[in-house]
C-alpha atoms as a PDB file:
ATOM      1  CA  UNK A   1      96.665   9.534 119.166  1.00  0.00           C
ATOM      2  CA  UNK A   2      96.417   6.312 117.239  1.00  0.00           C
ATOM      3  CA  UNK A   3      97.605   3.031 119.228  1.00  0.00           C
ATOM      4  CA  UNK A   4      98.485   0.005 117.484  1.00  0.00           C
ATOM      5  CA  UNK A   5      94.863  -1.398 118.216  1.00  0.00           C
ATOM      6  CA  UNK A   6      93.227   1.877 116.651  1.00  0.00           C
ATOM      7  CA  UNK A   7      94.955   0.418 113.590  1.00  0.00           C
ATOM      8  CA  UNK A   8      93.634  -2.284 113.372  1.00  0.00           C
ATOM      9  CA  UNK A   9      89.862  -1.334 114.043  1.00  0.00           C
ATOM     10  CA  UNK A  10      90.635   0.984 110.823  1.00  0.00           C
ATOM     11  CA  UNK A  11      91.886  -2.117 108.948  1.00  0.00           C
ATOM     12  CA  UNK A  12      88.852  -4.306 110.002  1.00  0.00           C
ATOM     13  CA  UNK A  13      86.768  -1.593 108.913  1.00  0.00           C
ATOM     14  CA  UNK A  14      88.044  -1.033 105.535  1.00  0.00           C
ATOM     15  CA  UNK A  15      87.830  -4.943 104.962  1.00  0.00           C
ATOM     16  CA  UNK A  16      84.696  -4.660 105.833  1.00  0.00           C
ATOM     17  CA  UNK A  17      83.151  -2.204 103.781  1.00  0.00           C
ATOM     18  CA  UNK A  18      84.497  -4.137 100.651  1.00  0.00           C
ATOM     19  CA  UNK A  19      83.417  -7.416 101.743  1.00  0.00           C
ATOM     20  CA  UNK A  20      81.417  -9.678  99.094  1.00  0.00           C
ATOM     21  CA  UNK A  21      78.620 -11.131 100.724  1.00  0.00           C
ATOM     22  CA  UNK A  22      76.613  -8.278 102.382  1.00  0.00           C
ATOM     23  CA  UNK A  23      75.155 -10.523 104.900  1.00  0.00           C
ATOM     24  CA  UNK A  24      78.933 -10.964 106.314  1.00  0.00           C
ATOM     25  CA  UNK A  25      78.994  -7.415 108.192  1.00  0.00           C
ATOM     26  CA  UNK A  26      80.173  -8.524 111.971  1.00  0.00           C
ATOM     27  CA  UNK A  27      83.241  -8.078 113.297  1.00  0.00           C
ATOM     28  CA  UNK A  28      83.986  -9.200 116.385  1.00  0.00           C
ATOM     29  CA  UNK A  29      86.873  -7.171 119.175  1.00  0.00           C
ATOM     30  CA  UNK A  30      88.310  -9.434 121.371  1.00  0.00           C
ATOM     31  CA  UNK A  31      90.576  -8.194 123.964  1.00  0.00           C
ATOM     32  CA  UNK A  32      91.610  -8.797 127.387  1.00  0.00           C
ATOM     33  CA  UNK A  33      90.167  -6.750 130.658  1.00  0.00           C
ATOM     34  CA  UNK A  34      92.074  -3.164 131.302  1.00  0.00           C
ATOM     35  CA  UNK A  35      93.315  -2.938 127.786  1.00  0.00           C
ATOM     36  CA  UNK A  36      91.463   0.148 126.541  1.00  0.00           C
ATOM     37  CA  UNK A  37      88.372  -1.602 124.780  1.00  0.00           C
ATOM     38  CA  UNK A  38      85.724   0.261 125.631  1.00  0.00           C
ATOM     39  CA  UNK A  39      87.764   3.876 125.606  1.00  0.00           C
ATOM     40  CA  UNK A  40      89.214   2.941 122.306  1.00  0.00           C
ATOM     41  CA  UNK A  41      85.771   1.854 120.388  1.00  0.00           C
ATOM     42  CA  UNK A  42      83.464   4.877 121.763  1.00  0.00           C
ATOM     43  CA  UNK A  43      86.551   7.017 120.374  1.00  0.00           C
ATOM     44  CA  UNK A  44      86.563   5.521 117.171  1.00  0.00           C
ATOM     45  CA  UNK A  45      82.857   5.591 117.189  1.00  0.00           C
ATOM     46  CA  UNK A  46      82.197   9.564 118.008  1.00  0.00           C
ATOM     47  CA  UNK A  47      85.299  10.711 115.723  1.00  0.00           C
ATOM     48  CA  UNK A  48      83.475   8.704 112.496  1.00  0.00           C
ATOM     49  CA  UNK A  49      80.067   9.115 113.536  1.00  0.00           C
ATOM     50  CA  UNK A  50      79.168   5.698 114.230  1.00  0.00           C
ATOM     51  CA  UNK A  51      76.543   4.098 117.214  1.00  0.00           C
ATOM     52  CA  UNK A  52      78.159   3.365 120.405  1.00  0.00           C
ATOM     53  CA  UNK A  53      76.302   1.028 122.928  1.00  0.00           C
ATOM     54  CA  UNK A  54      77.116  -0.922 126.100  1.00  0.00           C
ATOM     55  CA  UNK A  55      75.339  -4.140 126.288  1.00  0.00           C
ATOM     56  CA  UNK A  56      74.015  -4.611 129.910  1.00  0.00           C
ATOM     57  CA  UNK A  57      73.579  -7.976 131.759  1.00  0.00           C
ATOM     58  CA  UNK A  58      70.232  -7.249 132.800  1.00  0.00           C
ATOM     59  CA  UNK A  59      69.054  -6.716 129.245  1.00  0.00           C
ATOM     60  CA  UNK A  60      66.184  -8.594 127.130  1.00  0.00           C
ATOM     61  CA  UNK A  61      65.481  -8.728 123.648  1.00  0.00           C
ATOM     62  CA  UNK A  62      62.685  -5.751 124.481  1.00  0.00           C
ATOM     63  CA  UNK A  63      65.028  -3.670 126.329  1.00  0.00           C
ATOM     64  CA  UNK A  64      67.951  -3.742 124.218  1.00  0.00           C
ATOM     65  CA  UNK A  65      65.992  -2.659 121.357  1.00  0.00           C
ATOM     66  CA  UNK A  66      64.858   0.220 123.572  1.00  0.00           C
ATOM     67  CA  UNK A  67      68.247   1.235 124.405  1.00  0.00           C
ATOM     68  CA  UNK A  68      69.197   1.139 120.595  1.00  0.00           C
ATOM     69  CA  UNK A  69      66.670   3.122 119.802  1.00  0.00           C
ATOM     70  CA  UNK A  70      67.201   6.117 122.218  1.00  0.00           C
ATOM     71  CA  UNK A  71      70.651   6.342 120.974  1.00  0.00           C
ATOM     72  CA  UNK A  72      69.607   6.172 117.498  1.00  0.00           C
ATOM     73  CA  UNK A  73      66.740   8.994 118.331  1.00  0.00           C
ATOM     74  CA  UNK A  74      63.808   7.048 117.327  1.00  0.00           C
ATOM     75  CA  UNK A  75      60.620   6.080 119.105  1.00  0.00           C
ATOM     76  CA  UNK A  76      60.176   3.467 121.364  1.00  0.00           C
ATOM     77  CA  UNK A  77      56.596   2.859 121.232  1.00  0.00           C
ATOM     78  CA  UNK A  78      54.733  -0.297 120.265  1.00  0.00           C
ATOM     79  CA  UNK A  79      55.764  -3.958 120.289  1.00  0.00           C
ATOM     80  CA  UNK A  80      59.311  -4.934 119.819  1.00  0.00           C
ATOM     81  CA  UNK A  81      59.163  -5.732 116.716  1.00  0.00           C
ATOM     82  CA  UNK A  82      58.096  -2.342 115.679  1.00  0.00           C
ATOM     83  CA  UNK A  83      60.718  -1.373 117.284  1.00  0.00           C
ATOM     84  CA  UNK A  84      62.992  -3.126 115.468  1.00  0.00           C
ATOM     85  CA  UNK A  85      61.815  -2.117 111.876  1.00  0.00           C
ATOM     86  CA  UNK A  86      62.010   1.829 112.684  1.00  0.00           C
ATOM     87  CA  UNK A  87      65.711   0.732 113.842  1.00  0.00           C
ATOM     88  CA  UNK A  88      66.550  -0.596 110.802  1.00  0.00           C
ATOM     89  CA  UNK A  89      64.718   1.940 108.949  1.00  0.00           C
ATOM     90  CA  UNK A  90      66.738   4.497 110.776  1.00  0.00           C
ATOM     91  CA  UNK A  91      70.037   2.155 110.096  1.00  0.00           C
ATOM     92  CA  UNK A  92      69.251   1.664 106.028  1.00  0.00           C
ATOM     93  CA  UNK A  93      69.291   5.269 105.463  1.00  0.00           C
ATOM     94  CA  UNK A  94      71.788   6.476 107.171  1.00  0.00           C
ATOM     95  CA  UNK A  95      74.357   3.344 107.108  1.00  0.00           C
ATOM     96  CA  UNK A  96      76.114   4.337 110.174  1.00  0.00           C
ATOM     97  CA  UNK A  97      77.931   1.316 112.058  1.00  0.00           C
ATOM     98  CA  UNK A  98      76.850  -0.369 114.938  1.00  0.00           C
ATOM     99  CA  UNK A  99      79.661  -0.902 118.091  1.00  0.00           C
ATOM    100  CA  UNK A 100      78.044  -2.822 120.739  1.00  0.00           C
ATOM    101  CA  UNK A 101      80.368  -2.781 123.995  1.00  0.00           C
ATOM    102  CA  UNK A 102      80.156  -5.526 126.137  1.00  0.00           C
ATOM    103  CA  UNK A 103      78.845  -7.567 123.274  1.00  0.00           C
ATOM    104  CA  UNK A 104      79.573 -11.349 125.955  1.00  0.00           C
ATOM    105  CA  UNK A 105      75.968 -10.097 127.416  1.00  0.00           C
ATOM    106  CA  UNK A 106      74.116 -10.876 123.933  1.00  0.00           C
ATOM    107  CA  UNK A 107      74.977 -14.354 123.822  1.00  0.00           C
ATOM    108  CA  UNK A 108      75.756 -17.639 126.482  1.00  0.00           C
ATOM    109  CA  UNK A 109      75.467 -21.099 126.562  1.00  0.00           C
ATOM    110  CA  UNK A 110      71.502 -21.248 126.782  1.00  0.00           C
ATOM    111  CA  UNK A 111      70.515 -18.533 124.655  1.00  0.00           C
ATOM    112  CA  UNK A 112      71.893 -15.983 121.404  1.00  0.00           C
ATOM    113  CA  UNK A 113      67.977 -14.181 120.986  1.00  0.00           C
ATOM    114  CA  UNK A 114      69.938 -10.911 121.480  1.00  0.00           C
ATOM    115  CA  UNK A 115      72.907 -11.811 119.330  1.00  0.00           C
ATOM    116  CA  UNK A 116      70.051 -12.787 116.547  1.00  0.00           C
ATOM    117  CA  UNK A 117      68.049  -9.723 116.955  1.00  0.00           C
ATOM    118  CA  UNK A 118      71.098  -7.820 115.970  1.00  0.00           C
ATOM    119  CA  UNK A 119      72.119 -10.604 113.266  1.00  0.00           C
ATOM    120  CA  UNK A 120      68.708  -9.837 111.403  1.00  0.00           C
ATOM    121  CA  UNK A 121      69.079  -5.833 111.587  1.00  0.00           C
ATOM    122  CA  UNK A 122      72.493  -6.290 109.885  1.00  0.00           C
ATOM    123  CA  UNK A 123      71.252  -8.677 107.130  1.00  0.00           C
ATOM    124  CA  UNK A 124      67.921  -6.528 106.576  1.00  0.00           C
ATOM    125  CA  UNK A 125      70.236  -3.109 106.640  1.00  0.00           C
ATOM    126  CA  UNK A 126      74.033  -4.274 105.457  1.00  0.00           C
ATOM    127  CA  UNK A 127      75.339  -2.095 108.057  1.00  0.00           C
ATOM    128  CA  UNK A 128      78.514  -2.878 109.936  1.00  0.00           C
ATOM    129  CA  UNK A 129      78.362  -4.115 113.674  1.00  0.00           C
ATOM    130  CA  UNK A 130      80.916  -4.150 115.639  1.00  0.00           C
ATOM    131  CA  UNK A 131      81.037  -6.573 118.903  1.00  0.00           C
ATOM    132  CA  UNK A 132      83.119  -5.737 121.416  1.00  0.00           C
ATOM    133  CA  UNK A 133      84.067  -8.628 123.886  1.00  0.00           C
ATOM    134  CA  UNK A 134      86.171 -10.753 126.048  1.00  0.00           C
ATOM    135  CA  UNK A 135      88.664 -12.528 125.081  1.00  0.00           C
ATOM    136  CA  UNK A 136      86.698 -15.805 124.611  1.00  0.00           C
ATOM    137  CA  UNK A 137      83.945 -13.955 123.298  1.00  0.00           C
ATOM    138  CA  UNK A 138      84.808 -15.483 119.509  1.00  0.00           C
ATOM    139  CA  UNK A 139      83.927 -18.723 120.904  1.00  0.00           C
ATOM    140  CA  UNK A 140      80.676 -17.907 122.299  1.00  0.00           C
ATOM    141  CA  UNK A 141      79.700 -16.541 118.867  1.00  0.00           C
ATOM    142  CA  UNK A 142      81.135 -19.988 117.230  1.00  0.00           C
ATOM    143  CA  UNK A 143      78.376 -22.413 119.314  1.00  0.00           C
ATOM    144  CA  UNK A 144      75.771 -20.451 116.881  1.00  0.00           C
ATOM    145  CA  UNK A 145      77.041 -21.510 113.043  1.00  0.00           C
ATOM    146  CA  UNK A 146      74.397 -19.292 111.882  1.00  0.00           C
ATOM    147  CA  UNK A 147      75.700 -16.212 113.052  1.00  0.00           C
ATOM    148  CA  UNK A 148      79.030 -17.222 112.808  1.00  0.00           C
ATOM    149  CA  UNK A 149      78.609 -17.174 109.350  1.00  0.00           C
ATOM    150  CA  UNK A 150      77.977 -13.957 109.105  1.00  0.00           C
ATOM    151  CA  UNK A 151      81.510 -12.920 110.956  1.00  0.00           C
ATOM    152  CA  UNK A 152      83.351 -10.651 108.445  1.00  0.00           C
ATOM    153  CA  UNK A 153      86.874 -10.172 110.576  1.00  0.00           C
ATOM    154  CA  UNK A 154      87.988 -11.466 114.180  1.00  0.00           C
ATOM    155  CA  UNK A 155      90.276  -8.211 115.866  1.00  0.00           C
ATOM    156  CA  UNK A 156      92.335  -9.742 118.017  1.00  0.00           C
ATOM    157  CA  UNK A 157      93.434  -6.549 120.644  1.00  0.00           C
ATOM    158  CA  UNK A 158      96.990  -6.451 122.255  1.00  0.00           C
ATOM    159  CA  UNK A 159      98.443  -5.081 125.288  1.00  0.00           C
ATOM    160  CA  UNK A 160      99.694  -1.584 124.386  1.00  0.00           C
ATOM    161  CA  UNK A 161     103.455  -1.964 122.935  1.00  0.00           C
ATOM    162  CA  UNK A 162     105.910   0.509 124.562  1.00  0.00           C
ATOM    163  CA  UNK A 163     105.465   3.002 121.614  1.00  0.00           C
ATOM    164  CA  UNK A 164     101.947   2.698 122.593  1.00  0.00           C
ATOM    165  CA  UNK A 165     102.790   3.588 125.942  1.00  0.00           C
ATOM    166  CA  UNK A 166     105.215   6.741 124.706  1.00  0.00           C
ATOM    167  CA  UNK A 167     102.380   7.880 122.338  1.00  0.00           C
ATOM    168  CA  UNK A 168     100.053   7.900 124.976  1.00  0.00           C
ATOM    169  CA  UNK A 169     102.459   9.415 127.533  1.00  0.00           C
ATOM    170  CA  UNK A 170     102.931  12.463 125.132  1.00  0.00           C
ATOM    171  CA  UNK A 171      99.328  12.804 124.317  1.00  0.00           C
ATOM    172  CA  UNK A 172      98.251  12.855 128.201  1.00  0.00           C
ATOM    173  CA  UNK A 173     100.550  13.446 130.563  1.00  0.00           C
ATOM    174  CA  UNK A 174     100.773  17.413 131.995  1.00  0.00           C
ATOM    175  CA  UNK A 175     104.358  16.799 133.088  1.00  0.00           C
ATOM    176  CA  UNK A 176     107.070  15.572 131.211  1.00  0.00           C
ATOM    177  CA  UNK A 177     108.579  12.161 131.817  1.00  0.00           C
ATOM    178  CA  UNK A 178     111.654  10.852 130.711  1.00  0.00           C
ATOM    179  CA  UNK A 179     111.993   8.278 128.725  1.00  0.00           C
ATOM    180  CA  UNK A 180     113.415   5.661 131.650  1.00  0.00           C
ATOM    181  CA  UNK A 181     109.781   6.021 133.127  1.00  0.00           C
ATOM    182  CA  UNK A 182     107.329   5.787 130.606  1.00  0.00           C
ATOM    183  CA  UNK A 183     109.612   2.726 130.259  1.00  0.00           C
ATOM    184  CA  UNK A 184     108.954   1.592 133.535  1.00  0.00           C
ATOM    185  CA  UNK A 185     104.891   2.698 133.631  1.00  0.00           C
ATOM    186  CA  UNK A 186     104.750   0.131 130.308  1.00  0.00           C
ATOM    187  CA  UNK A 187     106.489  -2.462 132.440  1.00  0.00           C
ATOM    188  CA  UNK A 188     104.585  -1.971 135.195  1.00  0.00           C
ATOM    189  CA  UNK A 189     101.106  -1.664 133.636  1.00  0.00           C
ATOM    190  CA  UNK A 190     101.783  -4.983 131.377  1.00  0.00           C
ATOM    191  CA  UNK A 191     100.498  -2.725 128.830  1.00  0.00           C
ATOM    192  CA  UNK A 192      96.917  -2.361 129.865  1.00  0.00           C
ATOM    193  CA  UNK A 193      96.020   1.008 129.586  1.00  0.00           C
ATOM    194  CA  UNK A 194      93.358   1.820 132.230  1.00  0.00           C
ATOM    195  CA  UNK A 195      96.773   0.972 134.294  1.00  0.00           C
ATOM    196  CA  UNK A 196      98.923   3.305 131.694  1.00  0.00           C
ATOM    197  CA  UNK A 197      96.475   6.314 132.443  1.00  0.00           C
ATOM    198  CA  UNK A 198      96.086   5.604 136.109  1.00  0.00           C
ATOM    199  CA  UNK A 199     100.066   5.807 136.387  1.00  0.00           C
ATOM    200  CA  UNK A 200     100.062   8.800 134.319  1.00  0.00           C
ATOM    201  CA  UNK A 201      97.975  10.596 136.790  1.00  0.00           C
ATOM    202  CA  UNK A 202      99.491   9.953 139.957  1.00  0.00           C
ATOM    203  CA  UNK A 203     102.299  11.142 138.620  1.00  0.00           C
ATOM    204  CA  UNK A 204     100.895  14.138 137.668  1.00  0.00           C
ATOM    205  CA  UNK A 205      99.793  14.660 141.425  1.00  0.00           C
ATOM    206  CA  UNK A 206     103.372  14.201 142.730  1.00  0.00           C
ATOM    207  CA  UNK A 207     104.789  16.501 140.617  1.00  0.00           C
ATOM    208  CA  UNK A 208     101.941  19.018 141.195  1.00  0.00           C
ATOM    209  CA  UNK A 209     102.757  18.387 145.243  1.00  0.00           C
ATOM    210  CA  UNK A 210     106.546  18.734 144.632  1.00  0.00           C
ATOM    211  CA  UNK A 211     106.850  20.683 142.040  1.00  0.00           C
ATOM    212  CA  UNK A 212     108.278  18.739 139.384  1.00  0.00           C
ATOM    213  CA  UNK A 213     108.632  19.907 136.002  1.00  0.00           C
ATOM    214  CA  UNK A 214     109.862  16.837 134.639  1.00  0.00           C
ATOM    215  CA  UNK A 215     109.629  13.133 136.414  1.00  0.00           C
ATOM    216  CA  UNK A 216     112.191  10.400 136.598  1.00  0.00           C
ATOM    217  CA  UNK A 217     112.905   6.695 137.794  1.00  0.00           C
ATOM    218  CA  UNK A 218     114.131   8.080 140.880  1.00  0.00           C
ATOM    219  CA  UNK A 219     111.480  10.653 141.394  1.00  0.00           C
ATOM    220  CA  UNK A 220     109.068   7.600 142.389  1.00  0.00           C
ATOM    221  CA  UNK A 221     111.097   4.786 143.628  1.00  0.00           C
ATOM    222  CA  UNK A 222     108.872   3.181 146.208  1.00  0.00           C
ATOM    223  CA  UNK A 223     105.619   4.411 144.917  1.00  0.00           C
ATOM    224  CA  UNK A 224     103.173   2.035 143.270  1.00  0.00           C
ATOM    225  CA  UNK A 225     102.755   3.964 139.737  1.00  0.00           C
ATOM    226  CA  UNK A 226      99.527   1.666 139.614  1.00  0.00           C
ATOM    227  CA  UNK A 227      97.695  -0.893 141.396  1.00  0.00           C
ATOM    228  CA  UNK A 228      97.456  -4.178 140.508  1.00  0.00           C
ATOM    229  CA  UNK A 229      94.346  -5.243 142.249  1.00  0.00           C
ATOM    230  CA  UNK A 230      95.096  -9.161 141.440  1.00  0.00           C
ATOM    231  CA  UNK A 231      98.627  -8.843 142.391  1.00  0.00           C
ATOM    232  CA  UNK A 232      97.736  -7.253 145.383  1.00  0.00           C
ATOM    233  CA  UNK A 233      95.799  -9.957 146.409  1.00  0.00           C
ATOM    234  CA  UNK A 234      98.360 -12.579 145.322  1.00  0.00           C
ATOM    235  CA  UNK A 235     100.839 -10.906 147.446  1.00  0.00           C
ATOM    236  CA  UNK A 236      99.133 -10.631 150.724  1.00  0.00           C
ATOM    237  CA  UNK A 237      98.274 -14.885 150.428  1.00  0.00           C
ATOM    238  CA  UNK A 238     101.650 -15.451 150.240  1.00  0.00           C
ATOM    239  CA  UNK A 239     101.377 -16.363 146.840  1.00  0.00           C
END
């Protein structure tokens, strides 16, 4: 199943790998929350045989390259910095891409030592990283002109579009669902789809209860198809 945002990652990709400069080998995701981000890039990462990382909050320069390394299957030992040189090593012979998750951890307003340690094993290696962020994540990266510099493509990510939703629908849903409702699950998950596959689901258990072979509008009036946590909220203020 390819959404309109696997598309584009393909796209960046391809842009990439003919770029001029080799130094210019980031690309940055930007997305909003609930949109498929994370789902979407460790997909695209295990079907082409790329790196897939999360970036944690808690992490340091040290421990980052530590983390790296274990998924890359290399040692750990010695100071960070000879940690760093088996990483790119590791990265210069076999060229696979890096796709850091999570990628607003690496950088903020005081610091970018993280964002720089993975700036210098792209320019040493000229392999691709991918950084996978908010939606003002772009920005963060801009405050650093040295880095930014080296920013090959900007993927803006979308809400899913209702062929999205259909696509997906088709692909994982156990029951079929007629076309009125997948029309209503894309209206109702504004197109995020950690909403999309949470709707999918507990439809799947209603029908299993009441043993529906294929779901309608009026099979679920009343029932939330998925929870809007914010709106939820809103709602019981009185907003």
């Amino acid at each position: 199943m390819q959404t309109t945002n696997f598309r584009l990652l393909k796209e960046a990709e391809k842009i990439v790998e003919r770029r001029g400069a080799r130094e210019a080998s980031l690309v940055l995701i930007q997305g909003k929350f609930g949109i498929g981000k994370s789902e979407m890039t460790e997909r695209w990462a295990s079907e082409n045989g790329h790196v897939f990382i999360r970036a944690k909050k808690v992490w340091t320069p040290r421990s980052m390259l530590e983390d790296i390394a274990a998924e890359l299957g290399v040692a750990v030992r010695g100071s960070a910095k000879d940690i760093e040189n088996r990483i790119t090593q590791h990265l210069a012979q076999t060229m696979q891409a890096l796709i850091i998750d999570e990628a607003d951890y690496l950088a903020d307003m005081k610091s970018a030592a993280k964002l720089e340690t993975i700036r210098d094993i792209s320019d040493v290696t000229g392999t691709m990283v991918f950084l996978v962020g908010m939606q003002d994540f772009p920005a963060i990266v801009q405050r650093y002109e040295h880095i930014a510099s080296r920013v090959a493509r900007i993927v803006q990510l979308h809400p899913l579009s209702l062929a999205d939703v259909q696509a997906t629908c088709k692909a994982k849903a156990e029951v079929a669902l007629s076309p009125a409702l997948v029309e209503q699950i894309h209206r109702d998950s504004k197109g995020r789809m950690r909403h999309v596959l949470n709707a999918i689901a507990n439809i799947e258990v209603w029908a299993e209860t009441n043993s529906w072979t294929e779901v309608d509008v009026a099979h679920v009036k009343g029932k939330p198809l998925c929870t809007d946590f914010t709106g939820h909220i809103a709602a019981n203020k009185g907003v």
